[in-house]
C-alpha atoms as a PDB file:
ATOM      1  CA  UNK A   1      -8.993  12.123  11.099  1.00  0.00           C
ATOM      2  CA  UNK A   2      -9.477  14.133   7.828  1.00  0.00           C
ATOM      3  CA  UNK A   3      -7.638  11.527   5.898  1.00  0.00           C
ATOM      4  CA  UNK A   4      -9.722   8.732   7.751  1.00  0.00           C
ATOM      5  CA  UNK A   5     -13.131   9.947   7.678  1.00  0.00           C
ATOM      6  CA  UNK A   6     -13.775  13.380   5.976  1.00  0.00           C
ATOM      7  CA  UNK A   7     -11.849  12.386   2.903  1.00  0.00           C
ATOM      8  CA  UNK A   8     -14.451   9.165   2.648  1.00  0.00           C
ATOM      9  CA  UNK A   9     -17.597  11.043   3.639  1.00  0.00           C
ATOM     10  CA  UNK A  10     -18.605  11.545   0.032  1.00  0.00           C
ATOM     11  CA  UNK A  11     -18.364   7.766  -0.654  1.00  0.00           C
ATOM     12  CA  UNK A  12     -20.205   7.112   2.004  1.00  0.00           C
ATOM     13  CA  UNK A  13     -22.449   9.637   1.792  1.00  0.00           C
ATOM     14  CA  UNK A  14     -23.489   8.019  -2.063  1.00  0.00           C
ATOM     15  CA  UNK A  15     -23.313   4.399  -0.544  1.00  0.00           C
ATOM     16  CA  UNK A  16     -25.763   4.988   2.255  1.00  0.00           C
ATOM     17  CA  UNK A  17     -28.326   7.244  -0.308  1.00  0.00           C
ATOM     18  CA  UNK A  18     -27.832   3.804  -2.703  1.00  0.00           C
ATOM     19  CA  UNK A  19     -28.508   1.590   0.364  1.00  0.00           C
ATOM     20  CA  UNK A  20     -31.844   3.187   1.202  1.00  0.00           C
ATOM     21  CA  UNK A  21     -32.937   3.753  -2.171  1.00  0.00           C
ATOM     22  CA  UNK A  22     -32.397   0.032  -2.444  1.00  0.00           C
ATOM     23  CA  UNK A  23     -33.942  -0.935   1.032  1.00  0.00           C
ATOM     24  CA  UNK A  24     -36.855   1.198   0.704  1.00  0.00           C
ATOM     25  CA  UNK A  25     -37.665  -0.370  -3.278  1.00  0.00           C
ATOM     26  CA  UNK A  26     -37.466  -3.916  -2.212  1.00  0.00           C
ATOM     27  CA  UNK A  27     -38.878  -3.403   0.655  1.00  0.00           C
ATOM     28  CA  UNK A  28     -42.007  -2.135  -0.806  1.00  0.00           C
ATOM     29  CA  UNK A  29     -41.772  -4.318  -3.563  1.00  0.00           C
ATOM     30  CA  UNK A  30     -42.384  -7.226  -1.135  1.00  0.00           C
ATOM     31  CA  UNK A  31     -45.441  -5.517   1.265  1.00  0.00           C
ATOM     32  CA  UNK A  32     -47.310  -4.140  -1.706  1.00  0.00           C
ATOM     33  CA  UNK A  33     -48.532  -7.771  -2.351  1.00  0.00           C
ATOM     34  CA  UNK A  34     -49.493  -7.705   2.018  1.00  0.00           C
ATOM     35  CA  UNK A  35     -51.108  -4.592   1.934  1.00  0.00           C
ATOM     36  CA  UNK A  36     -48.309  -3.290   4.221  1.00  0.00           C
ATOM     37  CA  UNK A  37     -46.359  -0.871   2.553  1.00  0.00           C
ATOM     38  CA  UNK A  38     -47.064   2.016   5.366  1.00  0.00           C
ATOM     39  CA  UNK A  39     -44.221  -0.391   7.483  1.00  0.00           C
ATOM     40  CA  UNK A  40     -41.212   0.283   4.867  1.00  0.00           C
ATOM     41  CA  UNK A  41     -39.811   3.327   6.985  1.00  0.00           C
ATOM     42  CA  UNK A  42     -39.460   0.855   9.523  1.00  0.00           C
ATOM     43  CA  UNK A  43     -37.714  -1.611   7.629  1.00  0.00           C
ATOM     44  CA  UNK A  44     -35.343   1.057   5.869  1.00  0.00           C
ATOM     45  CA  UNK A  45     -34.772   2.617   9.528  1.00  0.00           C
ATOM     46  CA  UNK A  46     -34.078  -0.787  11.507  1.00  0.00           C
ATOM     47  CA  UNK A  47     -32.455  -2.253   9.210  1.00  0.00           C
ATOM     48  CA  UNK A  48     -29.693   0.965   8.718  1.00  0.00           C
ATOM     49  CA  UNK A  49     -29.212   1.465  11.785  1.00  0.00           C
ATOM     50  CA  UNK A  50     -28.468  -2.496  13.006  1.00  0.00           C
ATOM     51  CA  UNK A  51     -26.572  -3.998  10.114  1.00  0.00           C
ATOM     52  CA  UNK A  52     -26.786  -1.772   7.292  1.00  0.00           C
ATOM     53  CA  UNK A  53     -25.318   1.711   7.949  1.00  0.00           C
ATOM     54  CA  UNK A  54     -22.281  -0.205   9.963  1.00  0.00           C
ATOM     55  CA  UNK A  55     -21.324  -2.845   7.777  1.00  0.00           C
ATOM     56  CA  UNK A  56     -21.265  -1.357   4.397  1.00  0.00           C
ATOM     57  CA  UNK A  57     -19.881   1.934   5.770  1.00  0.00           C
ATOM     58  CA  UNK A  58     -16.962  -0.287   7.517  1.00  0.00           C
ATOM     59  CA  UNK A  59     -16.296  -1.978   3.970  1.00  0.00           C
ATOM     60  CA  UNK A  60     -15.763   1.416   2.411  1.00  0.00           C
ATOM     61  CA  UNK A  61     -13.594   2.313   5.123  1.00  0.00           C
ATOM     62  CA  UNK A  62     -11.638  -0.770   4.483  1.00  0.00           C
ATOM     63  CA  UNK A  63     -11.269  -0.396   1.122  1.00  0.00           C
ATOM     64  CA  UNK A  64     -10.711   3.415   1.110  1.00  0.00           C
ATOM     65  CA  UNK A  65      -8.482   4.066   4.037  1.00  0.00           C
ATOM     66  CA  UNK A  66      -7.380   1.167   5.519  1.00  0.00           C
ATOM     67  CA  UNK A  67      -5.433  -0.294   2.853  1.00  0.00           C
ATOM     68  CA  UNK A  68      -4.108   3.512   2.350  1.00  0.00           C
ATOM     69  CA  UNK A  69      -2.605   3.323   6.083  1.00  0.00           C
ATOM     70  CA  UNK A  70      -1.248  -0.489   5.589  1.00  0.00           C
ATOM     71  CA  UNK A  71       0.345   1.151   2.184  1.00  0.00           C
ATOM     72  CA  UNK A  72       1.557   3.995   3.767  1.00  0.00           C
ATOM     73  CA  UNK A  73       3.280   2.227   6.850  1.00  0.00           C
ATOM     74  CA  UNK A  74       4.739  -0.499   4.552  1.00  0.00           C
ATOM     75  CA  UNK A  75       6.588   2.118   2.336  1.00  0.00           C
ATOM     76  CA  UNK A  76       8.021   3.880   5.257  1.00  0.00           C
ATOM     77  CA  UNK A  77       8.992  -0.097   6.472  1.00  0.00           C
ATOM     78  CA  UNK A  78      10.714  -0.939   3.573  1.00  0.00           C
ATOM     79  CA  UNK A  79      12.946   2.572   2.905  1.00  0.00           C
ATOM     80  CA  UNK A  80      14.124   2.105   6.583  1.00  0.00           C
ATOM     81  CA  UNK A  81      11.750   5.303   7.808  1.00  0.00           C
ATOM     82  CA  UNK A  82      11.112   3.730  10.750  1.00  0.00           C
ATOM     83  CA  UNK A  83      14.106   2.302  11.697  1.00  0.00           C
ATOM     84  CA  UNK A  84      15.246   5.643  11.573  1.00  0.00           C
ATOM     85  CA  UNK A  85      12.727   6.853  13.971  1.00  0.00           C
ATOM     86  CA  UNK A  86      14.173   4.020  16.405  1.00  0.00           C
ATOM     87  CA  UNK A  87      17.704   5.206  15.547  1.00  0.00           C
ATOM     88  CA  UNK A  88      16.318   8.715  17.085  1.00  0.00           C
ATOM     89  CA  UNK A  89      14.833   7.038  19.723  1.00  0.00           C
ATOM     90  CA  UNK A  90      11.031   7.350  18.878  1.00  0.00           C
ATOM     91  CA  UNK A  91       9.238   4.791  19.103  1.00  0.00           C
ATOM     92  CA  UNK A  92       7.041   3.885  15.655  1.00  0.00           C
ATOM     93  CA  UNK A  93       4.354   2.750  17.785  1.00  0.00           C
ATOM     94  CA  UNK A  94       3.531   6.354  19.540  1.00  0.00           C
ATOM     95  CA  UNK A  95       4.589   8.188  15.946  1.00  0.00           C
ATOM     96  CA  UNK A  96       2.837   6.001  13.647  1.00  0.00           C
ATOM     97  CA  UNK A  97       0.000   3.664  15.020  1.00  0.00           C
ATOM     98  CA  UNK A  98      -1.433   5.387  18.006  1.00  0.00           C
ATOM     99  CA  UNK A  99      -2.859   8.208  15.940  1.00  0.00           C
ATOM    100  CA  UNK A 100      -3.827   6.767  13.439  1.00  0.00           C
ATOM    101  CA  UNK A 101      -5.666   4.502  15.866  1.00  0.00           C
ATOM    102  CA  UNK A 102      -7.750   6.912  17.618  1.00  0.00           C
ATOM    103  CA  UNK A 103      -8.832   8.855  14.918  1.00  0.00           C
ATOM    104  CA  UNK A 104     -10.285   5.335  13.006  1.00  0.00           C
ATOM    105  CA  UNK A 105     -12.190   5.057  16.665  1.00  0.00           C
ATOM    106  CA  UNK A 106     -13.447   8.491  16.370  1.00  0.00           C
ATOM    107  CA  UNK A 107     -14.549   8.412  12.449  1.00  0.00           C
ATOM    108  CA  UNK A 108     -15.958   5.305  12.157  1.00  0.00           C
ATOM    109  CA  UNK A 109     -18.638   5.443  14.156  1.00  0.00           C
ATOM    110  CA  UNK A 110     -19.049   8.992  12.842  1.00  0.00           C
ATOM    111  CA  UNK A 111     -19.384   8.171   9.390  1.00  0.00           C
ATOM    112  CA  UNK A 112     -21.728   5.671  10.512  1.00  0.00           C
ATOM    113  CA  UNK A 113     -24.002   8.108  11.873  1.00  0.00           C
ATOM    114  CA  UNK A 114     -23.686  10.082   9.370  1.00  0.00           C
ATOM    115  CA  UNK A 115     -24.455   7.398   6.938  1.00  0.00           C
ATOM    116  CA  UNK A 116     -27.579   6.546   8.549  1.00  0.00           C
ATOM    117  CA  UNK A 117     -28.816   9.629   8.204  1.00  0.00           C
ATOM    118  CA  UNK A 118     -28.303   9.734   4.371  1.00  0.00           C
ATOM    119  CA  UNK A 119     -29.717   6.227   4.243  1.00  0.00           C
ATOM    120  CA  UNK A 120     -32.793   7.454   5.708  1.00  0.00           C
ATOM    121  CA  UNK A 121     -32.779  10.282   3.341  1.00  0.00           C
ATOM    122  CA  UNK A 122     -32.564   7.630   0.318  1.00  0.00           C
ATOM    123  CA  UNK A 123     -35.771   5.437   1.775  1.00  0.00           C
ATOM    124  CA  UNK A 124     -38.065   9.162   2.131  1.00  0.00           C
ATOM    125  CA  UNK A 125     -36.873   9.917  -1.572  1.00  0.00           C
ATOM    126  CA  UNK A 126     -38.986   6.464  -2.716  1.00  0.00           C
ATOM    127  CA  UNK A 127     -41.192   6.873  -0.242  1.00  0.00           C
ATOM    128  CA  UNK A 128     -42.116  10.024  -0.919  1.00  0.00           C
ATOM    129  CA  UNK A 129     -41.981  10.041  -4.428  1.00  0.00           C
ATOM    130  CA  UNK A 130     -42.456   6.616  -5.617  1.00  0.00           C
ATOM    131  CA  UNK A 131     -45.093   5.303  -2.872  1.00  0.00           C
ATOM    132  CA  UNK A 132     -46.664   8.915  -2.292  1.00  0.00           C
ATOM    133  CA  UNK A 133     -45.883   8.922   1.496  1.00  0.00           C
ATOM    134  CA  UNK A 134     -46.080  12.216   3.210  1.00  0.00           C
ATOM    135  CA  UNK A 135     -42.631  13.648   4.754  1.00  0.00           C
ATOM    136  CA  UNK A 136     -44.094  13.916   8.234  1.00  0.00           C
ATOM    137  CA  UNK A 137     -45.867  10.574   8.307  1.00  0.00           C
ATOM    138  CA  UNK A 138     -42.610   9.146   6.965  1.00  0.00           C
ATOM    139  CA  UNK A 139     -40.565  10.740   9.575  1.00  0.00           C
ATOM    140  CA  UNK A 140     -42.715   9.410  12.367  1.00  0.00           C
ATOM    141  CA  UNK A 141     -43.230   5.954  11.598  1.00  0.00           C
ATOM    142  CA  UNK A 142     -39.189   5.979  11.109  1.00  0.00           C
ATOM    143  CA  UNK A 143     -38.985   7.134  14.331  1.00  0.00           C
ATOM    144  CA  UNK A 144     -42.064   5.164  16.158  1.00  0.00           C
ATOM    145  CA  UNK A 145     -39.831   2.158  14.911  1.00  0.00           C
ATOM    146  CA  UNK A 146     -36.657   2.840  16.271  1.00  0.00           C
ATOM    147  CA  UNK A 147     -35.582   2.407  19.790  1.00  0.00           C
ATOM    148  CA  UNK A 148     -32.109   4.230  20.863  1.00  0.00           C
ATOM    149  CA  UNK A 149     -30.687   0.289  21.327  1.00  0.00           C
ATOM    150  CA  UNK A 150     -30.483  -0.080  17.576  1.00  0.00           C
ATOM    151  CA  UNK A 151     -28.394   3.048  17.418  1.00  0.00           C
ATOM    152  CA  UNK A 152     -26.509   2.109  20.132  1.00  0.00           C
ATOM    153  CA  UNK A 153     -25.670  -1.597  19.125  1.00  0.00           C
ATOM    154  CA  UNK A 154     -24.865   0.012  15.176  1.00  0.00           C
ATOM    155  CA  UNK A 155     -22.688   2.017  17.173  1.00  0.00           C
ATOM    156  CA  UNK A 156     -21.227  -0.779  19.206  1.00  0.00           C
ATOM    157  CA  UNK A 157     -20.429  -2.546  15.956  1.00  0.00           C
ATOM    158  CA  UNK A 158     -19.098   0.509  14.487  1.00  0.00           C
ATOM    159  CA  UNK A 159     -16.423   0.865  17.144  1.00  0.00           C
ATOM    160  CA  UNK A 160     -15.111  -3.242  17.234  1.00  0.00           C
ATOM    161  CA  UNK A 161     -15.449  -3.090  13.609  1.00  0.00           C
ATOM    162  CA  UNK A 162     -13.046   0.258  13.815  1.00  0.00           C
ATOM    163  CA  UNK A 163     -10.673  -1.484  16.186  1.00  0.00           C
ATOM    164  CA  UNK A 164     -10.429  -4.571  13.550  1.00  0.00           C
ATOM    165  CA  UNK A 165      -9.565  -2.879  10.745  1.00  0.00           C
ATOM    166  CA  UNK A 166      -7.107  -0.256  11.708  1.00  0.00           C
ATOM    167  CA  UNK A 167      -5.091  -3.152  14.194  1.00  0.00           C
ATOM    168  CA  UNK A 168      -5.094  -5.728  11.350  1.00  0.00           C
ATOM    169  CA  UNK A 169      -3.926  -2.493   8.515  1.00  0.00           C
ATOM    170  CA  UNK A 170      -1.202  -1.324  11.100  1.00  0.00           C
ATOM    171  CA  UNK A 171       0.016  -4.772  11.685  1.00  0.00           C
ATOM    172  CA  UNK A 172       0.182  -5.411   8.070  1.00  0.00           C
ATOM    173  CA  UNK A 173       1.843  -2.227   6.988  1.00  0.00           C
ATOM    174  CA  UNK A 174       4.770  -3.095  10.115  1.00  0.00           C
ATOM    175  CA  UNK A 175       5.102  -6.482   9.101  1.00  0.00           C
ATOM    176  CA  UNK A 176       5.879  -5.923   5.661  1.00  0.00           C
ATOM    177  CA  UNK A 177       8.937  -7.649   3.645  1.00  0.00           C
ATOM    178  CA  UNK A 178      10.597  -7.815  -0.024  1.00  0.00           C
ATOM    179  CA  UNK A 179      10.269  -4.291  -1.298  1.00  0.00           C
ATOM    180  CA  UNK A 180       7.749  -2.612  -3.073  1.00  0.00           C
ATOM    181  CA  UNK A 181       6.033  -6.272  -4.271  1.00  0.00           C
ATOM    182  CA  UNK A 182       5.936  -6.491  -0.776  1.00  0.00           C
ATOM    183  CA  UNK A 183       4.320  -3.603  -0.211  1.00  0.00           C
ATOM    184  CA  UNK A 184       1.198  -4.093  -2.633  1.00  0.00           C
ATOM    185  CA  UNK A 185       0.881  -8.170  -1.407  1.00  0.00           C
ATOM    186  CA  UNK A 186       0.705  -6.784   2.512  1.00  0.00           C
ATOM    187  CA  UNK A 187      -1.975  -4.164   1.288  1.00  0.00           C
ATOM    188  CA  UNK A 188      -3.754  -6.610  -0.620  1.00  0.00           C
ATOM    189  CA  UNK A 189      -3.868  -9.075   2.354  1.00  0.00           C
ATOM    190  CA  UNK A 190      -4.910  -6.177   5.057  1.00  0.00           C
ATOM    191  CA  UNK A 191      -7.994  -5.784   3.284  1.00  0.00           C
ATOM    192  CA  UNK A 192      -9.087  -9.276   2.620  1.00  0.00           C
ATOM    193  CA  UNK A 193      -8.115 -10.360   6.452  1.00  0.00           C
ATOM    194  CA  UNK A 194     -10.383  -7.007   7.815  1.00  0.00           C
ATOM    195  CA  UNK A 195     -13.267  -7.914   5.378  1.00  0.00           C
ATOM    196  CA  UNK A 196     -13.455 -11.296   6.849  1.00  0.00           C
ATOM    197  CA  UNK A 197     -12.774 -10.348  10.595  1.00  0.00           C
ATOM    198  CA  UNK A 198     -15.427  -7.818  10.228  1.00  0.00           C
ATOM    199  CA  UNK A 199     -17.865 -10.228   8.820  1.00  0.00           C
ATOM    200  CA  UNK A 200     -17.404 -12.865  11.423  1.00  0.00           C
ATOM    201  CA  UNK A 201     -17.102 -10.275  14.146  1.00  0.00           C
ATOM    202  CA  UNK A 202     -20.735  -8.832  12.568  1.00  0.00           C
ATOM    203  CA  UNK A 203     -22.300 -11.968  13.032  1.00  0.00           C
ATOM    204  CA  UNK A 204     -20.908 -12.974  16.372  1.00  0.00           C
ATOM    205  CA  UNK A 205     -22.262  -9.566  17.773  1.00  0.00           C
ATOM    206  CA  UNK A 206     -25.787  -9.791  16.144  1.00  0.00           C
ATOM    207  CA  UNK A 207     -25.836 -13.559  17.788  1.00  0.00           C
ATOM    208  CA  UNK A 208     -24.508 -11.724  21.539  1.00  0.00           C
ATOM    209  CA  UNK A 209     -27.012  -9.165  20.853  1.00  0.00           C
ATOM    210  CA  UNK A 210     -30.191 -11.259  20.060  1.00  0.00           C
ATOM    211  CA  UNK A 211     -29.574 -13.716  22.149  1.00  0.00           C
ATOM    212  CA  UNK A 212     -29.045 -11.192  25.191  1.00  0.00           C
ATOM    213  CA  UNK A 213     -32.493  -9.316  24.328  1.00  0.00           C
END
């Protein structure tokens, strides 16, 4: 869990703060010219917490610590490390994958949460010193324009996304063949192949979920 998720937390912790700094500039970029910009809390807000927060968070994740676990379990693959655990009757499945598993379950969706919150952070620093918003009025429409289902479906995504990436790293680091070439071409394919799974799976769930509203 500490090499999953606290190890990445200051990554994510600067890509969520860019994110909303981003969001919240484009964003009033765009209702300036409607006379709207009082509504780009809600943007930043809505917009972290649906797509946002858990796809770019899930990205980093990928490129941080899943490819780590696919390199890590091809290495032991191909010096015979876990053949050796089956010679001593353990099974590599228990040893290896099942931790590593649950604690991608647990910190994924944690570092998106804790991303979001940064994000938000990032859209009050232009607010509230580039558009002259005040904190509290900045805080509240955030809030006014949030319901707890767009936490709850990021945090739905969050979790499949999780699943994805550390089943298709696991797999790749088990599966691997030819020595250390072998290693880096397995590592390198983990992390295109949970990219695009995640991507598709993003979009399949935003269709289930407004469709179903």
């Amino acid at each position: 869990m500490v090499f999953i998720g606290v190890r990445a937390a200051p990554m994510v912790a600067l890509t969520a703060f860019s994110v909303g700094v981003t969001l919240a500039m484009q964003a009033a970029h765009s209702l300036e010219q409607l006379g709207a910009d009082m509504y780009v809390p809600d943007l930043v807000m809505v917009t972290l917490l649906r797509e946002m927060g858990p796809v770019l968070i899930a990205v980093i994740v990928i490129g941080r610590s899943g490819s780590a676990v696919a390199a890590e379990l091809g290495t032991m693959k191909v010096s015979e490390e876990i053949e050796a655990l089956e010679v001593m009757a353990i099974n590599p499945i228990q040893y290896l994958v099942v931790p590593r598993f649950l604690a991608m379950l647990v910190m994924l969706p944690a570092l998106t949460i804790f991303g979001n919150y940064i994000g938000v952070l990032g859209g009050w620093a232009v607010c509230r010193f580039a558009l002259d918003f005040n904190t509290a009025g900045y805080i509240l429409r955030a809030l006014q324009s949030a319901d707890t289902w767009d936490l709850y479906s990021g945090m739905i995504k969050s979790a499949v996304f999780a699943w994805i990436v550390i089943t298709i790293a696991c797999n790749a680091g088990l599966h691997v063949e030819g020595g250390a070439e072998g290693v880096g071409q397995s590592t390198t394919a983990s992390v295109v192949q949970a990219l695009l799974a995640m991507l598709v799976m993003n979009a399949v769930l935003t269709g289930i979920f407004f469709f179903s509203a």
